[in-house]
PDB file of N, CA and C in Angstrom:
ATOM      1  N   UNK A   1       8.437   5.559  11.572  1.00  0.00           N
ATOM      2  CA  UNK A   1       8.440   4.654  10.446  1.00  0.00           C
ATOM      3  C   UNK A   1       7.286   5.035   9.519  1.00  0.00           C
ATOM      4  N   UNK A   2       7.315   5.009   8.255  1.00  0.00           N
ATOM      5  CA  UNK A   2       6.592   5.505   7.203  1.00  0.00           C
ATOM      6  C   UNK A   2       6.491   4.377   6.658  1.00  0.00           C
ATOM      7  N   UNK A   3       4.938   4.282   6.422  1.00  0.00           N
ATOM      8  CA  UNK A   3       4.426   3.104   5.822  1.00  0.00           C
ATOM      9  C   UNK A   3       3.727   3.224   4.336  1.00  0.00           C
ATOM     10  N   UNK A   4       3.397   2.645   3.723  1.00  0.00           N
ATOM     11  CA  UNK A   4       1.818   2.822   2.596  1.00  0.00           C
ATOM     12  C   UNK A   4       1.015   1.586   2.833  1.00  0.00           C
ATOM     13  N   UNK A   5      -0.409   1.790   2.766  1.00  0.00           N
ATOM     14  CA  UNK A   5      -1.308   0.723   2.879  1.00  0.00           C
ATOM     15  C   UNK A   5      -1.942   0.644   1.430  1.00  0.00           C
ATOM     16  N   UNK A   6      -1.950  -0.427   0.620  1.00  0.00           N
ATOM     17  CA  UNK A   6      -2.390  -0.330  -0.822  1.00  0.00           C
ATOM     18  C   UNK A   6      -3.832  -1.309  -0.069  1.00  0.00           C
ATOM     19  N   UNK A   7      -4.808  -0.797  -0.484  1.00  0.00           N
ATOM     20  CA  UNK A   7      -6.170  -1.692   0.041  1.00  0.00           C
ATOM     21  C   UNK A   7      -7.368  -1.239  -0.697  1.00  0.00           C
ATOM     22  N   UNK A   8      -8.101  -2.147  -1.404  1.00  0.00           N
ATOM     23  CA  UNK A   8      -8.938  -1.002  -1.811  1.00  0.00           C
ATOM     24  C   UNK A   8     -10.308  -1.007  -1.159  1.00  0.00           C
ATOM     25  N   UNK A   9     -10.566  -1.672  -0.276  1.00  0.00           N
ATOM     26  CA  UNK A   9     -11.910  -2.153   0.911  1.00  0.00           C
ATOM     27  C   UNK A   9     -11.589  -0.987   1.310  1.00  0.00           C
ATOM     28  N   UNK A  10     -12.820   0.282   1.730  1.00  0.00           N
ATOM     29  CA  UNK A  10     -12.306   1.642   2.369  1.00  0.00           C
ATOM     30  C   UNK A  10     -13.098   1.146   3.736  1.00  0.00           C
ATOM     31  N   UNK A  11     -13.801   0.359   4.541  1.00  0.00           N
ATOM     32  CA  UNK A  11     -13.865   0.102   5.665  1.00  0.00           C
ATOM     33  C   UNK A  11     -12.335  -0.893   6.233  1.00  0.00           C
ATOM     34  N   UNK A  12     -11.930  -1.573   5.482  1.00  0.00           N
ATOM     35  CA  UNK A  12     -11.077  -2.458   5.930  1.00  0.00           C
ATOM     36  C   UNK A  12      -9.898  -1.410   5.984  1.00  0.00           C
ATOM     37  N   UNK A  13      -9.430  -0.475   5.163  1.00  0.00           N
ATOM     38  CA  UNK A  13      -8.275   0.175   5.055  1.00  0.00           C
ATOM     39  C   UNK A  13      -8.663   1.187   6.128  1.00  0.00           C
ATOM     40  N   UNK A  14      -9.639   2.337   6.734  1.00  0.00           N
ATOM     41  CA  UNK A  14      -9.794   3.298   7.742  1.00  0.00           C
ATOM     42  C   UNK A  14      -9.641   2.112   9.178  1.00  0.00           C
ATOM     43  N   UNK A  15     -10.167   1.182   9.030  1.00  0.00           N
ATOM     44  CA  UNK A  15      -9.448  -0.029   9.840  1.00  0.00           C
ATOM     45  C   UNK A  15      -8.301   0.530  10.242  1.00  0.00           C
ATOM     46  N   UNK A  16      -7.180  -0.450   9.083  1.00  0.00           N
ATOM     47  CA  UNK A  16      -5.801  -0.359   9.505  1.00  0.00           C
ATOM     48  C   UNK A  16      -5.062   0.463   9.396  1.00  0.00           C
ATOM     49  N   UNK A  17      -5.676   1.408   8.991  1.00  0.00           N
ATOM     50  CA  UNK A  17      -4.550   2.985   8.836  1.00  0.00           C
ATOM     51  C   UNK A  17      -4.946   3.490  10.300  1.00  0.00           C
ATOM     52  N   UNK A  18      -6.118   3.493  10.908  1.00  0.00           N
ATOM     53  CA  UNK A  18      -6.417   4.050  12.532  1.00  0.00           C
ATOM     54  C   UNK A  18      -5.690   3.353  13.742  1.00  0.00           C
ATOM     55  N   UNK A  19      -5.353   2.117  13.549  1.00  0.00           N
ATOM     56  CA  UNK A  19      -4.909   1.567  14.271  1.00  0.00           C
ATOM     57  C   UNK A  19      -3.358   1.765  14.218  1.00  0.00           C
ATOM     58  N   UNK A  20      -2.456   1.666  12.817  1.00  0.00           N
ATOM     59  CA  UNK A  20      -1.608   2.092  12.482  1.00  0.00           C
ATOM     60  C   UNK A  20      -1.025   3.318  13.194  1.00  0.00           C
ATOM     61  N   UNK A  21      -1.955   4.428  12.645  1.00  0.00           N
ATOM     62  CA  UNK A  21      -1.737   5.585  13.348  1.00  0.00           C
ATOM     63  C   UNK A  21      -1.225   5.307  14.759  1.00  0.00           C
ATOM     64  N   UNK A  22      -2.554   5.271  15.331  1.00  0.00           N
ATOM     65  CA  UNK A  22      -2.484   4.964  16.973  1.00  0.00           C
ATOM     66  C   UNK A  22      -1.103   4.284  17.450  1.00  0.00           C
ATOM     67  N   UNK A  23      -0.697   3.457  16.794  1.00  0.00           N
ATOM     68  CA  UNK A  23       0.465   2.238  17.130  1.00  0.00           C
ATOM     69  C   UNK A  23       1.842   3.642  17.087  1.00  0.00           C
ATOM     70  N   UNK A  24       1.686   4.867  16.343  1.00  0.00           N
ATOM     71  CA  UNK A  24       2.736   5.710  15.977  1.00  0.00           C
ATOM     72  C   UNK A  24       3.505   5.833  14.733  1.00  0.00           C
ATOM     73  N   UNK A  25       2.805   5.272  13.631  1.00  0.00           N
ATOM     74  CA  UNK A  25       3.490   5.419  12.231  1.00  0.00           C
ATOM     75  C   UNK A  25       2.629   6.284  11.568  1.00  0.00           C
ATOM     76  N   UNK A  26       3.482   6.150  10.741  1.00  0.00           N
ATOM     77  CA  UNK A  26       2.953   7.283   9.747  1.00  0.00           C
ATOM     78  C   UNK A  26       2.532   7.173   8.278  1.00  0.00           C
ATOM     79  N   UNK A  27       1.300   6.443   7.957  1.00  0.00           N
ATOM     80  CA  UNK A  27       1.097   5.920   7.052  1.00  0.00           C
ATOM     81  C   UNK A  27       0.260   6.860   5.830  1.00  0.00           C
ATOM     82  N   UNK A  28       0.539   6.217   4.597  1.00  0.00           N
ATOM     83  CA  UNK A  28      -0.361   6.803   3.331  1.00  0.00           C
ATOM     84  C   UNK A  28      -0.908   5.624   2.989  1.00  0.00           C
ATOM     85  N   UNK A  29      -1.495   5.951   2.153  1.00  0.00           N
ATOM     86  CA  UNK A  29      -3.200   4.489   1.740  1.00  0.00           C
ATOM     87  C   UNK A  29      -3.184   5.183   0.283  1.00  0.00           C
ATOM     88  N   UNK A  30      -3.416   3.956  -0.541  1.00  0.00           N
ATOM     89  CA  UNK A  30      -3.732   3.803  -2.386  1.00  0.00           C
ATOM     90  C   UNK A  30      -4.694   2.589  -1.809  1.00  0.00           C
ATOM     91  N   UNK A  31      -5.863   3.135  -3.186  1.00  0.00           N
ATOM     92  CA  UNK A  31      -6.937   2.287  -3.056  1.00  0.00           C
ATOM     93  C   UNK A  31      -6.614   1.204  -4.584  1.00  0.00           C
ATOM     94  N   UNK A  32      -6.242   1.492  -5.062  1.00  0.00           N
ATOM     95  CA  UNK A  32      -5.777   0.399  -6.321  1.00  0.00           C
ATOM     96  C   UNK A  32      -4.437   0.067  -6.386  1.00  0.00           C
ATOM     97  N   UNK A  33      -3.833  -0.644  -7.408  1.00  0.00           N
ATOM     98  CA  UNK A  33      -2.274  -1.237  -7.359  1.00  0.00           C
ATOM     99  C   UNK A  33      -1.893  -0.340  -8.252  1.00  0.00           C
ATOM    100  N   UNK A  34      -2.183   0.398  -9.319  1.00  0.00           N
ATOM    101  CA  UNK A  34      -1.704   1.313  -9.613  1.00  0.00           C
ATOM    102  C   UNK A  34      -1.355   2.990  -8.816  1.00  0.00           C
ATOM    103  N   UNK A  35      -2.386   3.076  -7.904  1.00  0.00           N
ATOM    104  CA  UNK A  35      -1.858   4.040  -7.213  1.00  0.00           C
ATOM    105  C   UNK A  35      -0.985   3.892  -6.185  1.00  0.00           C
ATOM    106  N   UNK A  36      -0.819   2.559  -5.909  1.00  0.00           N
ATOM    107  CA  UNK A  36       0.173   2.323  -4.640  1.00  0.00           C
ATOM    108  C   UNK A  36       1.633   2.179  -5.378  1.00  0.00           C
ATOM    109  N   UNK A  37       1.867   1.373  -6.860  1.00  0.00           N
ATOM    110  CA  UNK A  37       3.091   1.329  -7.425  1.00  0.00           C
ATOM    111  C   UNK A  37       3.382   2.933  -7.372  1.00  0.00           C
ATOM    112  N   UNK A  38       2.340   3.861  -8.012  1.00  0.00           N
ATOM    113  CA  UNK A  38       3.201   5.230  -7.771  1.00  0.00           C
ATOM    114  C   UNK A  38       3.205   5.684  -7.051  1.00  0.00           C
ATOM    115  N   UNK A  39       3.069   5.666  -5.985  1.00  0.00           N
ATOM    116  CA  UNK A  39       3.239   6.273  -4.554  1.00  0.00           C
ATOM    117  C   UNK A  39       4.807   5.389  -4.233  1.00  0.00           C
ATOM    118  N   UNK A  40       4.891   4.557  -4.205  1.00  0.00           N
ATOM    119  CA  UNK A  40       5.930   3.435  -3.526  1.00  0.00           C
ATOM    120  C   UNK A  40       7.140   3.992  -4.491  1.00  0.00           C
ATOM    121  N   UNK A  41       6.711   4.538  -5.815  1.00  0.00           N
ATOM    122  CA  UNK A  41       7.821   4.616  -6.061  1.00  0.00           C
ATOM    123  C   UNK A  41       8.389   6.091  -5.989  1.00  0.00           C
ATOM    124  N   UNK A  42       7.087   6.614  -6.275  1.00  0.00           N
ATOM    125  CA  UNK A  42       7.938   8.363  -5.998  1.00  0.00           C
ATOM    126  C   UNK A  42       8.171   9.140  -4.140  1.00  0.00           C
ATOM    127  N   UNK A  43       7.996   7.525  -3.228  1.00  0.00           N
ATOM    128  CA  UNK A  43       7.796   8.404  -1.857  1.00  0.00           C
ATOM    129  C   UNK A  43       9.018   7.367  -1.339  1.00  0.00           C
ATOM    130  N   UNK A  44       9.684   7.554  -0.229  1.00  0.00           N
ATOM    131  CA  UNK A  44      10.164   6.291   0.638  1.00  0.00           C
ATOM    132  C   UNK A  44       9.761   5.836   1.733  1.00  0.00           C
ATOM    133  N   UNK A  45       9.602   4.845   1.626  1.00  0.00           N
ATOM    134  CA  UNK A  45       8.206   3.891   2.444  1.00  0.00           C
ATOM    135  C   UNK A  45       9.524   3.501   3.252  1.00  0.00           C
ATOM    136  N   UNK A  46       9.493   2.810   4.563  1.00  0.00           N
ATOM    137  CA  UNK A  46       9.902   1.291   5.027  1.00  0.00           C
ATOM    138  C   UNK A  46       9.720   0.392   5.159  1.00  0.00           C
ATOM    139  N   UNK A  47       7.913   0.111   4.887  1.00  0.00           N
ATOM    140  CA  UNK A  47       7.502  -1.010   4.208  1.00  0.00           C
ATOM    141  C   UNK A  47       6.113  -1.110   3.634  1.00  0.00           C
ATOM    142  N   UNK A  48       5.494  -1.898   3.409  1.00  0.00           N
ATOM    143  CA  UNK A  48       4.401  -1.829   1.473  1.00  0.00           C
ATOM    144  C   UNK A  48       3.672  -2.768   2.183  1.00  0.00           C
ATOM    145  N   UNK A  49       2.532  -2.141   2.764  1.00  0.00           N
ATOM    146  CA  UNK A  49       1.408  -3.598   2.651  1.00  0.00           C
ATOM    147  C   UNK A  49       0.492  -3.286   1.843  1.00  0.00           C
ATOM    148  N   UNK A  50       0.139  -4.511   1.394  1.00  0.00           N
ATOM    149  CA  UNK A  50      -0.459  -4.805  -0.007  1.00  0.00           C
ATOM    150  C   UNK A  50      -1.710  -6.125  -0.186  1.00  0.00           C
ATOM    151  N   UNK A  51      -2.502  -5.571  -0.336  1.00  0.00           N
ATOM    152  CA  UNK A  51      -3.637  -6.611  -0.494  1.00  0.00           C
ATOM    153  C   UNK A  51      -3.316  -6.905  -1.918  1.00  0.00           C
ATOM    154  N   UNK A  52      -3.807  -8.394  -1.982  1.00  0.00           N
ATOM    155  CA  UNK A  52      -3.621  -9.351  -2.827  1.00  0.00           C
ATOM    156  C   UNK A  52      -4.558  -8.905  -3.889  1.00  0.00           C
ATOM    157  N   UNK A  53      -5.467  -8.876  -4.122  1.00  0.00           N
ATOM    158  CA  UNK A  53      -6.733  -8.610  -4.953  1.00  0.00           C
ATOM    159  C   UNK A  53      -7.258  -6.965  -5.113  1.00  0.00           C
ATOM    160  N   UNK A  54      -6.568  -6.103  -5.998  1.00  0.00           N
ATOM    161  CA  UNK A  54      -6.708  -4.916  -6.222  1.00  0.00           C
ATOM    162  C   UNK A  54      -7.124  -4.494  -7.484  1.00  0.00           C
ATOM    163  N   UNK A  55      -8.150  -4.081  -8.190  1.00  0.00           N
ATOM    164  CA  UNK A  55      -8.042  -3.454  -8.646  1.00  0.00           C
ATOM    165  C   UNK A  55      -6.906  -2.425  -9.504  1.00  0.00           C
ATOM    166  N   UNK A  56      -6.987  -2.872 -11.407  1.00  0.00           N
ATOM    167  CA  UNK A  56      -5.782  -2.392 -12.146  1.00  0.00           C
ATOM    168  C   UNK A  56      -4.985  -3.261 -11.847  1.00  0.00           C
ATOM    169  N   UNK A  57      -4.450  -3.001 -10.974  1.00  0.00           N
ATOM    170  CA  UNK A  57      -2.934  -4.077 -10.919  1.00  0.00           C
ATOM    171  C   UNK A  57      -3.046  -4.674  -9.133  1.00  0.00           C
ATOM    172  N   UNK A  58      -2.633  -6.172  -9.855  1.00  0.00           N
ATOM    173  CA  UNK A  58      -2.700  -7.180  -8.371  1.00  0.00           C
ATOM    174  C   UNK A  58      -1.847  -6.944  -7.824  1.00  0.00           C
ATOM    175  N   UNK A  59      -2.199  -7.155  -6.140  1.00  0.00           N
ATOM    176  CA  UNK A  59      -0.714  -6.962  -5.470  1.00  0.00           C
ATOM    177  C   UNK A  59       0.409  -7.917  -5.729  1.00  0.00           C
ATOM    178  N   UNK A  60       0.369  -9.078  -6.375  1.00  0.00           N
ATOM    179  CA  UNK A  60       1.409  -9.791  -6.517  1.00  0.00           C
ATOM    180  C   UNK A  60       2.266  -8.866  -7.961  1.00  0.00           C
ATOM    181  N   UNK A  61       1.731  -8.665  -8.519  1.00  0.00           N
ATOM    182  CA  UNK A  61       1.793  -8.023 -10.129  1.00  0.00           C
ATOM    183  C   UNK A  61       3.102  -6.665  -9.484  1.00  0.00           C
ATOM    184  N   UNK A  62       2.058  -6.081  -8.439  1.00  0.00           N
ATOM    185  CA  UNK A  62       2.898  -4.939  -7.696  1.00  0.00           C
ATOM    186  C   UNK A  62       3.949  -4.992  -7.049  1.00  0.00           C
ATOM    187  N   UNK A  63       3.922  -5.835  -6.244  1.00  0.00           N
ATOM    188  CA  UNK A  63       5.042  -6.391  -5.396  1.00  0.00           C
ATOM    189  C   UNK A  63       6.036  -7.183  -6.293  1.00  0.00           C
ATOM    190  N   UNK A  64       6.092  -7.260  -7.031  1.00  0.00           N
ATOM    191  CA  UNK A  64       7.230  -7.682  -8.513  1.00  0.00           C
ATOM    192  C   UNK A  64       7.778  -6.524  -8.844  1.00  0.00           C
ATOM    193  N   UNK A  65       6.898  -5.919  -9.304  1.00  0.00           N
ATOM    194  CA  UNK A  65       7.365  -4.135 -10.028  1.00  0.00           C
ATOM    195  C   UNK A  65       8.132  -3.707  -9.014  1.00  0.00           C
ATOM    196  N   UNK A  66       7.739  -3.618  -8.027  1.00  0.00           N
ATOM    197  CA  UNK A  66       8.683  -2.846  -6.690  1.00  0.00           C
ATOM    198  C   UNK A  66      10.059  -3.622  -6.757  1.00  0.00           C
ATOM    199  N   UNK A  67      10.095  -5.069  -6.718  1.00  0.00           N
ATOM    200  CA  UNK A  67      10.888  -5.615  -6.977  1.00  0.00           C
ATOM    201  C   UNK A  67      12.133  -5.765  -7.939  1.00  0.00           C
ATOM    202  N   UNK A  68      11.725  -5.180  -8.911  1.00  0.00           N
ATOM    203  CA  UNK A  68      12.322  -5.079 -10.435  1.00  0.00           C
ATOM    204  C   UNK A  68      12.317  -6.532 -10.844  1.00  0.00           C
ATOM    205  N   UNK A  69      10.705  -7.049 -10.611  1.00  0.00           N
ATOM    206  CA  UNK A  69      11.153  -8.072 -11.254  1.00  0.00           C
ATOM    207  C   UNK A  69      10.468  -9.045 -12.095  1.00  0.00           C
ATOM    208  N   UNK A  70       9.777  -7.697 -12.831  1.00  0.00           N
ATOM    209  CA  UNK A  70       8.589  -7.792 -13.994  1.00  0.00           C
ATOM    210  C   UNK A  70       8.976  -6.774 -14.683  1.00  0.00           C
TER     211      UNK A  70
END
């Protein structure tokens, strides 16, 4: 399973991408909401976690766009 972690805390995100790993996925990490909308959209994920409070663009802001629904 292929993931993206949008986070922009780089202790909190080497966090959950290590553990991630370990668990057996296969994840990519964006440190702002703009780099995670383009990643999400030019890669195929199976699912988008997304911190709320990002930098450029909020994850709610993001999680719409992914949506088509902004």
């Amino acid at each position: 399973m292929r993931l993206l972690l949008v986070e922009d805390d780089p202790v909190i995100s080497s966090f959950v991408v290590k553990g991630l790993k370990e668990a057996g996925f296969a994840v990519d990490r964006a440190a702002d909401g703009e780099d995670g909308l383009h990643l999400a959209v030019a890669e195929p994920y199976d699912a988008v976690i997304v911190d709320l409070m990002l930098p450029k663009l909020d994850g709610l802001s993001l999680i719409a766009s992914l949506r088509g629904t902004k």
